[in-house]
N, C-alpha and C. Protein backbone atom coordinates (compact mmCIF):
# COMPACT_ATOMS: atom_id res chain seq x y z
N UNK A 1 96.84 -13.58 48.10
CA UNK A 1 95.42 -13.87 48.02
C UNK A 1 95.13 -15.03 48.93
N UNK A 2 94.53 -14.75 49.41
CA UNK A 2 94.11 -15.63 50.78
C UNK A 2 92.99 -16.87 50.31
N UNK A 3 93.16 -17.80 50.92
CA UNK A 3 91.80 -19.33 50.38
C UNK A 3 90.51 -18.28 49.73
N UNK A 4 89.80 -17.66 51.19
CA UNK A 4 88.57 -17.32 50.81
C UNK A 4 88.38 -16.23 49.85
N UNK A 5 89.19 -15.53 49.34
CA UNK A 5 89.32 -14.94 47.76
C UNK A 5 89.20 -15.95 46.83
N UNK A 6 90.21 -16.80 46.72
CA UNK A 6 90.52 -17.17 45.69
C UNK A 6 88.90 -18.18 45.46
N UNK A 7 88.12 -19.01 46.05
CA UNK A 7 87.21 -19.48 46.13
C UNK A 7 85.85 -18.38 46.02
N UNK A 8 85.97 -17.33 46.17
CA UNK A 8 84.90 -16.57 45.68
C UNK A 8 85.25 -15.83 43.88
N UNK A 9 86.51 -15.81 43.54
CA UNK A 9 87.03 -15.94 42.18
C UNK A 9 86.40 -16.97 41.64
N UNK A 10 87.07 -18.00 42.10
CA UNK A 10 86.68 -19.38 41.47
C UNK A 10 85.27 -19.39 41.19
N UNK A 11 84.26 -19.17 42.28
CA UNK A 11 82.72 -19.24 42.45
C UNK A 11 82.37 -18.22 41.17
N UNK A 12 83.14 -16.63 40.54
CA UNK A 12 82.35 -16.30 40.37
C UNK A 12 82.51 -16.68 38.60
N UNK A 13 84.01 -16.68 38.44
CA UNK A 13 84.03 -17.29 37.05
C UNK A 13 83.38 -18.63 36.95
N UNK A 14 83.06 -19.49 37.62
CA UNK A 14 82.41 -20.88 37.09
C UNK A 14 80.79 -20.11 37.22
N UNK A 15 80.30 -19.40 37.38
CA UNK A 15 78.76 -18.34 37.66
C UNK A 15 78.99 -17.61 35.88
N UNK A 16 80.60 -17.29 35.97
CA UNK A 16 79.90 -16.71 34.51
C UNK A 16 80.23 -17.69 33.57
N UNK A 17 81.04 -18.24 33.76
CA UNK A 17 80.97 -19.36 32.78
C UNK A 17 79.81 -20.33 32.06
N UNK A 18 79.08 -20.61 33.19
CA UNK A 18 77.83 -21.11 32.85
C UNK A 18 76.76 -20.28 32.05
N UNK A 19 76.69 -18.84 32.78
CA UNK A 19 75.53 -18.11 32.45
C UNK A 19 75.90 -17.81 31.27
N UNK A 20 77.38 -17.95 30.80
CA UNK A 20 77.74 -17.06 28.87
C UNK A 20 77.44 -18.54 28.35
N UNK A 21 77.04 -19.84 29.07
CA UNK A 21 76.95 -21.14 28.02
C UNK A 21 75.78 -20.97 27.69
N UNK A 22 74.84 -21.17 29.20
CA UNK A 22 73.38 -20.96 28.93
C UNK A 22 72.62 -19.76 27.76
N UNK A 23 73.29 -18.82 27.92
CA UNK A 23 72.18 -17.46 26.90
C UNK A 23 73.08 -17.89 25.55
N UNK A 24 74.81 -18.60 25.34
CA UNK A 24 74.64 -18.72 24.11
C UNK A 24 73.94 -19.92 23.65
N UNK A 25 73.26 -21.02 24.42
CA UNK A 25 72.40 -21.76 23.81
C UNK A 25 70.97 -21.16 23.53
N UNK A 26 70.97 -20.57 24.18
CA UNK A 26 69.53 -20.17 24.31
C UNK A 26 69.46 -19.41 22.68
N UNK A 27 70.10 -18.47 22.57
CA UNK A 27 70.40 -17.73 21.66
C UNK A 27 70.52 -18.46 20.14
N UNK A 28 71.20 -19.83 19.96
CA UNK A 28 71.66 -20.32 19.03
C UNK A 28 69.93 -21.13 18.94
N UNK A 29 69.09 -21.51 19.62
CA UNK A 29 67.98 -22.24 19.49
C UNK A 29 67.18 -21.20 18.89
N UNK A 30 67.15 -19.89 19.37
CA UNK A 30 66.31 -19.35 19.15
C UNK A 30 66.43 -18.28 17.65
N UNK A 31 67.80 -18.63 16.90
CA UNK A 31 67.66 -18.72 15.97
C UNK A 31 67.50 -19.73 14.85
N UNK A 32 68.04 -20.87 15.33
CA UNK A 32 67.28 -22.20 14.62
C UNK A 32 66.08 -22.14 14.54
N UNK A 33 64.92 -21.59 15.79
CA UNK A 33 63.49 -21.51 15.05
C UNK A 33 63.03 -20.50 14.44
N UNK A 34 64.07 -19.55 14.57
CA UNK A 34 63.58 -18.59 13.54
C UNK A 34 63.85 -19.13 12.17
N UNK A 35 64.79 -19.42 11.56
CA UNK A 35 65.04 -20.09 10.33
C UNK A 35 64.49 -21.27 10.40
N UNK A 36 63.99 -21.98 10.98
CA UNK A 36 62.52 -22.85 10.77
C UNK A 36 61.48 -22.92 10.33
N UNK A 37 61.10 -21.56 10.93
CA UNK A 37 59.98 -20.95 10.89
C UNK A 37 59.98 -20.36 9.76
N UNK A 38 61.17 -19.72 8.85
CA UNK A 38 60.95 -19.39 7.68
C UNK A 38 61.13 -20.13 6.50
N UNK A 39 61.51 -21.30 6.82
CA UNK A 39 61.45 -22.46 5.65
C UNK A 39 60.12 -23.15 6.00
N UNK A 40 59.48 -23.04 6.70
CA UNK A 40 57.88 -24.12 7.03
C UNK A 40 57.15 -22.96 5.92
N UNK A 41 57.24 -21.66 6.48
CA UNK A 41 56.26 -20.60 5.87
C UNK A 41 56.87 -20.81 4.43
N UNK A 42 57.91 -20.94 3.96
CA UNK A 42 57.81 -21.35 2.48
C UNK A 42 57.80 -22.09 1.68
N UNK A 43 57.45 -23.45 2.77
CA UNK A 43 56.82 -24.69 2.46
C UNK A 43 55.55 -24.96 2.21
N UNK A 44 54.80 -24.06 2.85
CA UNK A 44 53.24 -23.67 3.10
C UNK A 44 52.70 -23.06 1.75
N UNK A 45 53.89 -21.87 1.93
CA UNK A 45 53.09 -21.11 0.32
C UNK A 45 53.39 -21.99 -0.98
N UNK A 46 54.57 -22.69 -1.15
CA UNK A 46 54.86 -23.52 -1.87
C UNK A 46 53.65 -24.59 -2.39
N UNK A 47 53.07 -24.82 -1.15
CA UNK A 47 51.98 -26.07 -1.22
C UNK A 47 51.13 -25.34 -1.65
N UNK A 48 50.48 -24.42 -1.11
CA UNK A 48 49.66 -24.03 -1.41
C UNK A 48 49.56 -23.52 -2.47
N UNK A 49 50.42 -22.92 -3.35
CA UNK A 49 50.15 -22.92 -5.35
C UNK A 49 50.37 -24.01 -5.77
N UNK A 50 50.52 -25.41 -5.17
CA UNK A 50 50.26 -26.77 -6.18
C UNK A 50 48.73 -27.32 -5.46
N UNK A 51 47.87 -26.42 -4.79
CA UNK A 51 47.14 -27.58 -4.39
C UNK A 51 46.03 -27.19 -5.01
N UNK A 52 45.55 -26.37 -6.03
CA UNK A 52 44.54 -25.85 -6.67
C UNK A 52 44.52 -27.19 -7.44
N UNK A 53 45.49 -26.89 -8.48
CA UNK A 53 45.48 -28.00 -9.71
C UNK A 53 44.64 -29.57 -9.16
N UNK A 54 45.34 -29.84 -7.85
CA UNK A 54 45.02 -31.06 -7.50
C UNK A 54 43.26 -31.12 -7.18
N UNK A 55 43.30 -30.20 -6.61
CA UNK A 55 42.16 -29.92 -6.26
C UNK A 55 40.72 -30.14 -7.17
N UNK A 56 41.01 -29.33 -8.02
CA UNK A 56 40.52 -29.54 -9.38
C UNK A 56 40.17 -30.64 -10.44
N UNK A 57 41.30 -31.23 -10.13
CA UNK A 57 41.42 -32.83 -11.05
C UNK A 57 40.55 -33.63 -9.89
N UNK A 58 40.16 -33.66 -8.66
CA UNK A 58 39.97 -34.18 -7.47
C UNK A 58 38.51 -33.62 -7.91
N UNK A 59 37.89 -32.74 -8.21
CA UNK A 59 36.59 -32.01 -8.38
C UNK A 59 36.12 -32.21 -9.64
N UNK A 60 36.75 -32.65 -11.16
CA UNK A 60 36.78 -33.04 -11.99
C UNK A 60 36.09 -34.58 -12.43
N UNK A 61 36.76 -35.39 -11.38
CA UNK A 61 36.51 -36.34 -11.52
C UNK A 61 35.17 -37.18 -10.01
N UNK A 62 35.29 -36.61 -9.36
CA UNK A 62 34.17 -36.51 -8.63
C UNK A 62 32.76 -35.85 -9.03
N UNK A 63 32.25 -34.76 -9.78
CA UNK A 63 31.55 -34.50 -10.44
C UNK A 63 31.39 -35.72 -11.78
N UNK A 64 32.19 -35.44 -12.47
CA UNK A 64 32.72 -36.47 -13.51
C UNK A 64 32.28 -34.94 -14.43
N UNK A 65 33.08 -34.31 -14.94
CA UNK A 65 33.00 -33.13 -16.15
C UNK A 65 33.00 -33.18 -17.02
N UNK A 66 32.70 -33.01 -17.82
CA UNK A 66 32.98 -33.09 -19.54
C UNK A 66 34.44 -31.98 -19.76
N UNK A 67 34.58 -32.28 -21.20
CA UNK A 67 35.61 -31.63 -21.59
C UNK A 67 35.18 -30.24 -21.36
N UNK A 68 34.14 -30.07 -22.04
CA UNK A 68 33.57 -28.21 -22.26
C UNK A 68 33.16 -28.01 -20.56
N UNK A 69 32.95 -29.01 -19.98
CA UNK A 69 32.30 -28.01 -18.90
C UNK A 69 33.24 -27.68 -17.62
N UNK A 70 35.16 -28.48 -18.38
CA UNK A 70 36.14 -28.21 -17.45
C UNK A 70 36.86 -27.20 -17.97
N UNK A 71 36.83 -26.66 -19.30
CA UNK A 71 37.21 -25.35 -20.00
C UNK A 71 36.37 -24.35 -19.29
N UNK A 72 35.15 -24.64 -19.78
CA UNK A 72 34.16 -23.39 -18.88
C UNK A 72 34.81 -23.07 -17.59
N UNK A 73 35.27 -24.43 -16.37
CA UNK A 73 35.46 -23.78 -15.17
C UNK A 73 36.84 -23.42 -14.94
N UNK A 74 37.74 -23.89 -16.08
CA UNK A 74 38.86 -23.18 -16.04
C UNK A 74 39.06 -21.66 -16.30
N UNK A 75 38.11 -21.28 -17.21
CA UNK A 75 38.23 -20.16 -18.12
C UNK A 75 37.07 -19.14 -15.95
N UNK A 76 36.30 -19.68 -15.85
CA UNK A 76 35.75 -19.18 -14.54
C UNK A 76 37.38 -18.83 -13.77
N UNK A 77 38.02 -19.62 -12.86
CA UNK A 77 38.71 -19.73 -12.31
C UNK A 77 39.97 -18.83 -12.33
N UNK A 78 39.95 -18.33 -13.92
CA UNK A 78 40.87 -17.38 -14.22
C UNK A 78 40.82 -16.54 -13.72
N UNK A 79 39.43 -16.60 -14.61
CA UNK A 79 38.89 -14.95 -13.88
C UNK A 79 38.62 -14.70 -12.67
N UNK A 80 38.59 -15.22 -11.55
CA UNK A 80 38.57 -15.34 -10.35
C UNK A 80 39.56 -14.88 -10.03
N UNK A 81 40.81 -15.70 -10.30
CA UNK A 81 41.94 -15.04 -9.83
C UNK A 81 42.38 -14.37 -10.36
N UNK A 82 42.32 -13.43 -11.13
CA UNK A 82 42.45 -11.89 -11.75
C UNK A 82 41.86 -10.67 -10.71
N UNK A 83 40.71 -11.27 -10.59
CA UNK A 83 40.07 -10.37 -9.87
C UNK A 83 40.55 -10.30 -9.11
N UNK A 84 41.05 -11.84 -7.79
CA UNK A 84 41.35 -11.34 -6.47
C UNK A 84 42.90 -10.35 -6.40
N UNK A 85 43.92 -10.69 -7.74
CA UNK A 85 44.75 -10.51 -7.65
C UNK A 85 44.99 -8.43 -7.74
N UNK A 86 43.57 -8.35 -7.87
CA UNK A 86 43.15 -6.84 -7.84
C UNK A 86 43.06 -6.42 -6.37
N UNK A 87 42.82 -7.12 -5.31
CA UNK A 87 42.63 -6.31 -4.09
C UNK A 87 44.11 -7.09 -3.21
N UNK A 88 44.88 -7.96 -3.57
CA UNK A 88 46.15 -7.86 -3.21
C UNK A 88 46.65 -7.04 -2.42
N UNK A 89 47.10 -6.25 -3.15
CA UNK A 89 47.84 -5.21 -2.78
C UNK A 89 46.81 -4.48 -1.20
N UNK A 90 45.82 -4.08 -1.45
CA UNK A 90 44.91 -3.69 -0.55
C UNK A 90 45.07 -4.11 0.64
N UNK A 91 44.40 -5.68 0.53
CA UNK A 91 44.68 -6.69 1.43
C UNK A 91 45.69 -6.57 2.08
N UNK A 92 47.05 -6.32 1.84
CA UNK A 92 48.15 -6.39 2.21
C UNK A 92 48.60 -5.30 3.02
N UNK A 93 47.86 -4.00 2.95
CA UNK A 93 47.94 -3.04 3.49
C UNK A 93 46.92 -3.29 5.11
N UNK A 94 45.89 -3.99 5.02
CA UNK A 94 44.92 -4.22 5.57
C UNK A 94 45.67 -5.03 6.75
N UNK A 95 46.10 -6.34 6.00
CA UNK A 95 47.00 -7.16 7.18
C UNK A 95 47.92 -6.50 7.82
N UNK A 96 48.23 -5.84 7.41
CA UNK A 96 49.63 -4.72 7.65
C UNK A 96 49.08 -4.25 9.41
N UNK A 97 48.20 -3.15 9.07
CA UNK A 97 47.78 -2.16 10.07
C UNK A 97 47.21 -3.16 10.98
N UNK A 98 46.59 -4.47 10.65
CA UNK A 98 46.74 -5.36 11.92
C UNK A 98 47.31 -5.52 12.31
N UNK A 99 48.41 -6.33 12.02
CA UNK A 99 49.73 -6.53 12.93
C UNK A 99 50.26 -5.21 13.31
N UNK A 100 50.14 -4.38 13.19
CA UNK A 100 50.72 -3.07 13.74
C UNK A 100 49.61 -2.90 15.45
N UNK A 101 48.40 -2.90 15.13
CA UNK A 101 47.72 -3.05 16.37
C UNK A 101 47.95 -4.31 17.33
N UNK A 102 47.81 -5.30 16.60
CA UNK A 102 48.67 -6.24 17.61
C UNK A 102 49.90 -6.11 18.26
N UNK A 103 50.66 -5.16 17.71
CA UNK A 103 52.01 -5.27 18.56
C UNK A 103 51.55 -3.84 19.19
N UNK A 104 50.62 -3.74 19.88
CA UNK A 104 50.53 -2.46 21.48
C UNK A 104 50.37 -3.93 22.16
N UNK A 105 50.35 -2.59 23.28
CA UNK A 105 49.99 -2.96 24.70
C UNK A 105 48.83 -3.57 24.90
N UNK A 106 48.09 -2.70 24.60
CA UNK A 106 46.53 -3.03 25.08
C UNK A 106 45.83 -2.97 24.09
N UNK A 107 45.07 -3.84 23.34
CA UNK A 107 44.09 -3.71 22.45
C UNK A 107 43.12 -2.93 21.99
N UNK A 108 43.58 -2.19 20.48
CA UNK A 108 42.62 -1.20 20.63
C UNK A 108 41.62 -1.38 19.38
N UNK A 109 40.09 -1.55 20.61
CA UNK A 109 38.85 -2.36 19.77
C UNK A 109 38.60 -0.80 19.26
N UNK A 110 38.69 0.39 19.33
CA UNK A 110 38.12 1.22 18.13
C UNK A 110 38.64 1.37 17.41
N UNK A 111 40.07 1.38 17.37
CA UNK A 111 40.92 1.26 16.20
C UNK A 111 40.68 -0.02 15.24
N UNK A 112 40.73 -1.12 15.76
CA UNK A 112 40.23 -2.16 14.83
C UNK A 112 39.03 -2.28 14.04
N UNK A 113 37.80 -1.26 14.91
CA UNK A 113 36.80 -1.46 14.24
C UNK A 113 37.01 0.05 12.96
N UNK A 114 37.76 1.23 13.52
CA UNK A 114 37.63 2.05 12.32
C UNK A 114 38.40 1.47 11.26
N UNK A 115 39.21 0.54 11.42
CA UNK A 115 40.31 -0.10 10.22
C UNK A 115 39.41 -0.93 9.68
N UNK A 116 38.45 -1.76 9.67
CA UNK A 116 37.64 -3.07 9.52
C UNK A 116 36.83 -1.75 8.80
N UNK A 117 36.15 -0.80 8.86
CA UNK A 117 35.40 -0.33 8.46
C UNK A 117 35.79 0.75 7.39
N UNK A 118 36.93 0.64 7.31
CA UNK A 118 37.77 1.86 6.34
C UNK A 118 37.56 0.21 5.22
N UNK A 119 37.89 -0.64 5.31
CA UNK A 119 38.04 -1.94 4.37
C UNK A 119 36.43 -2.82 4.13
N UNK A 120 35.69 -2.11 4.58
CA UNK A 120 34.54 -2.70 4.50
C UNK A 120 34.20 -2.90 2.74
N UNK A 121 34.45 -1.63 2.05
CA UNK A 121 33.86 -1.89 0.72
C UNK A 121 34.66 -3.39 0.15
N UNK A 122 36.28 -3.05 0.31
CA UNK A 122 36.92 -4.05 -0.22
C UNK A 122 36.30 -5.73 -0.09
N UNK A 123 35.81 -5.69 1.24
CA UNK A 123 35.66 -7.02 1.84
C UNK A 123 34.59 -7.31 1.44
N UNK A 124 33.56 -6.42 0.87
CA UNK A 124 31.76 -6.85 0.11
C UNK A 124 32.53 -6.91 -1.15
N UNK A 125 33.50 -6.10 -2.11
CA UNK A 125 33.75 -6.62 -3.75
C UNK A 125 34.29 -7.83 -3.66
N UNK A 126 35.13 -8.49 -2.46
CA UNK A 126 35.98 -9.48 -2.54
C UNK A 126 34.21 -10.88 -2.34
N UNK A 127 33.81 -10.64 -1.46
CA UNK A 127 32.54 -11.53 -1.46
C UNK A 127 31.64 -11.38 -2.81
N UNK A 128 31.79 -10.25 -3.25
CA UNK A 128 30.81 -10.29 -4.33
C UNK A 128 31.40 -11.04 -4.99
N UNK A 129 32.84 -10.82 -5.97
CA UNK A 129 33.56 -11.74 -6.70
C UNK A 129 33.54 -13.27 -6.35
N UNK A 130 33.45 -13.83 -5.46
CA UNK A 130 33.65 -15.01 -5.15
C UNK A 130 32.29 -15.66 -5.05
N UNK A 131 30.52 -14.62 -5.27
CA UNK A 131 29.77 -15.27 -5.20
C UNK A 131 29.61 -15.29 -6.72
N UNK A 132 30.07 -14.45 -7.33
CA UNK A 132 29.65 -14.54 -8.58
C UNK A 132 30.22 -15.90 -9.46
N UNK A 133 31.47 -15.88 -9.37
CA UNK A 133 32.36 -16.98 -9.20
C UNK A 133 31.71 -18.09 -9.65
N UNK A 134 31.48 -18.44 -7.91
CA UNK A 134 30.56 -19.98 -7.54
C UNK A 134 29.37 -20.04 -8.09
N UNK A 135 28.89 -18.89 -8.50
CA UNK A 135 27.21 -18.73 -9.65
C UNK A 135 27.59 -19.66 -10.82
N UNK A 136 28.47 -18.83 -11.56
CA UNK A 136 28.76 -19.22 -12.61
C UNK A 136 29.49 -20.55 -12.71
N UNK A 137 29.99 -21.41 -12.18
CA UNK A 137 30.17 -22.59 -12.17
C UNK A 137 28.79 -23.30 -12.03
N UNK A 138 28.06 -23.11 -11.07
CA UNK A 138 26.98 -23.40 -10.66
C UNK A 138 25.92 -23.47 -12.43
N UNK A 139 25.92 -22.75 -13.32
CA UNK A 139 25.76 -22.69 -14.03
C UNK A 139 25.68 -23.80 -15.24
N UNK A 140 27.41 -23.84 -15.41
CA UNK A 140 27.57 -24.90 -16.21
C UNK A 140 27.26 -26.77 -15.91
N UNK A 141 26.80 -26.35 -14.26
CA UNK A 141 26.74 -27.45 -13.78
C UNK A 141 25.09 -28.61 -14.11
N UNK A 142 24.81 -29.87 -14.60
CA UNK A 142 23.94 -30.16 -14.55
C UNK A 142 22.94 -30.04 -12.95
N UNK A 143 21.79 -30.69 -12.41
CA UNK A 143 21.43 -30.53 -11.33
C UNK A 143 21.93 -31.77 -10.40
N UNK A 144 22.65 -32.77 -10.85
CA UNK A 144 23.37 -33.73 -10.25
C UNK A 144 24.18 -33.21 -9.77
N UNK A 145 25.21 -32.47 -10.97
CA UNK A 145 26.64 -32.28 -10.38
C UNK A 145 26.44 -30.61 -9.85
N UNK A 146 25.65 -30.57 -9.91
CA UNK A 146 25.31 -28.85 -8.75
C UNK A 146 25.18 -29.51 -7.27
N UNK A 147 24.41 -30.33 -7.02
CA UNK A 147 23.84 -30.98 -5.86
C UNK A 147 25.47 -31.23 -4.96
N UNK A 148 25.68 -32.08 -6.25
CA UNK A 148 27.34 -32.64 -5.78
C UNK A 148 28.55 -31.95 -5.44
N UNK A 149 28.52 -30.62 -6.03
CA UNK A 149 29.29 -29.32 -5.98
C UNK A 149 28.99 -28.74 -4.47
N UNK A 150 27.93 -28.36 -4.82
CA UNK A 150 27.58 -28.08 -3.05
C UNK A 150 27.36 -28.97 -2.01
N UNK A 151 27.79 -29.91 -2.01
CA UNK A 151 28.03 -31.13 -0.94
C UNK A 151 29.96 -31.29 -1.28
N UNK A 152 30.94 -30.83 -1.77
CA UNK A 152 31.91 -31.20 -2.11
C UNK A 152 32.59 -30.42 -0.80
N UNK A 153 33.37 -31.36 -0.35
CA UNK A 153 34.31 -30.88 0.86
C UNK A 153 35.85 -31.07 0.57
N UNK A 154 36.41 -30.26 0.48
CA UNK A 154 37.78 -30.50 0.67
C UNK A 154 38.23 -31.11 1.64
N UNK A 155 39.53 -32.29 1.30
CA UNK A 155 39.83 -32.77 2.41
C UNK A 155 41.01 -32.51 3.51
N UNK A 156 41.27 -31.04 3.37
CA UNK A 156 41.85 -29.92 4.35
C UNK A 156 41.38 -29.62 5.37
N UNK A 157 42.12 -30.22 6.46
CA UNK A 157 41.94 -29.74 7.79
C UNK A 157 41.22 -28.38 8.02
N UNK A 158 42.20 -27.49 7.30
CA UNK A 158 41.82 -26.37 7.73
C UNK A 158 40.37 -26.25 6.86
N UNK A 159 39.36 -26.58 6.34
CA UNK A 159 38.07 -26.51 5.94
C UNK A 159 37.42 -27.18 6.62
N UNK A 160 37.70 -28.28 7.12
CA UNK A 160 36.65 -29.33 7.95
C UNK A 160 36.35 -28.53 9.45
């Protein structure tokens, strides 16, 4: 084997040497954010079933409630989430066939709109429930703490 062999050997194993370092880093990162990404998302949902309660005691005492009129909005609230826990499943089918259109090629706006419109009833019972909801709190509320209810902002980014 003559110099200029052995130096195009040399050239090509230090070529693969590198390129099997590079894709296995690449590879090892890009499952670290995948398992990132699935402990944040169950950090998220996590938070998000403790942040009602807080919420509440936070709305409680900002109104300033009485005993009966934080039973009343507990006993509301139930029922709220009973109800939504009725189109769940729906919902879930709904998100579904989105992400299924999101992963084409090219966006397809009639398909989205016949899917949006196959779910239309769902999406007026889900608004109806949630106005009825906020009625009925609205209800137990004096005209102070109504005023105050509908001026009440959460202090979540994602609402502001």
């Amino acid at each position: 084997m003559n110099l200029k062999a052995s130096k195009k050997v040399g050239t090509l194993m230090l070529t693969s040497l590198l390129c099997g370092m590079l894709f296995s880093s690449y590879s090892a990162i890009a499952y670290d954010r995948s398992e990132h990404s699935s402990r944040m998302e169950s950090s998220i949902k996590h938070e998000r079933g403790n942040h009602m309660p807080r919420h509440f005691k936070k709305m409680v005492k900002y109104l300033k409630l009485s005993e009966e009129q934080q039973e009343q909005m507990k006993s509301i609230r139930e029922n709220a989430s009973e109800n939504r826990a009725q189109f769940k499943q729906s919902m879930q089918g709904f998100h579904d066939e989105i992400e299924a259109l999101m992963g084409t090629v090219e966006f397809d706006e009639q398909g989205f709109n016949a899917l949006y419109a196959q779910y239309q009833g769902e999406f007026q019972e889900m608004a109806m429930q949630k106005a009825k909801s906020k009625h009925a709190i609205l209800q137990i509320l004096n005209k102070e703490q109504q005023e105050k209810f509908l001026n009440f902002k959460r202090k979540s980014p994602r609402y502001n």
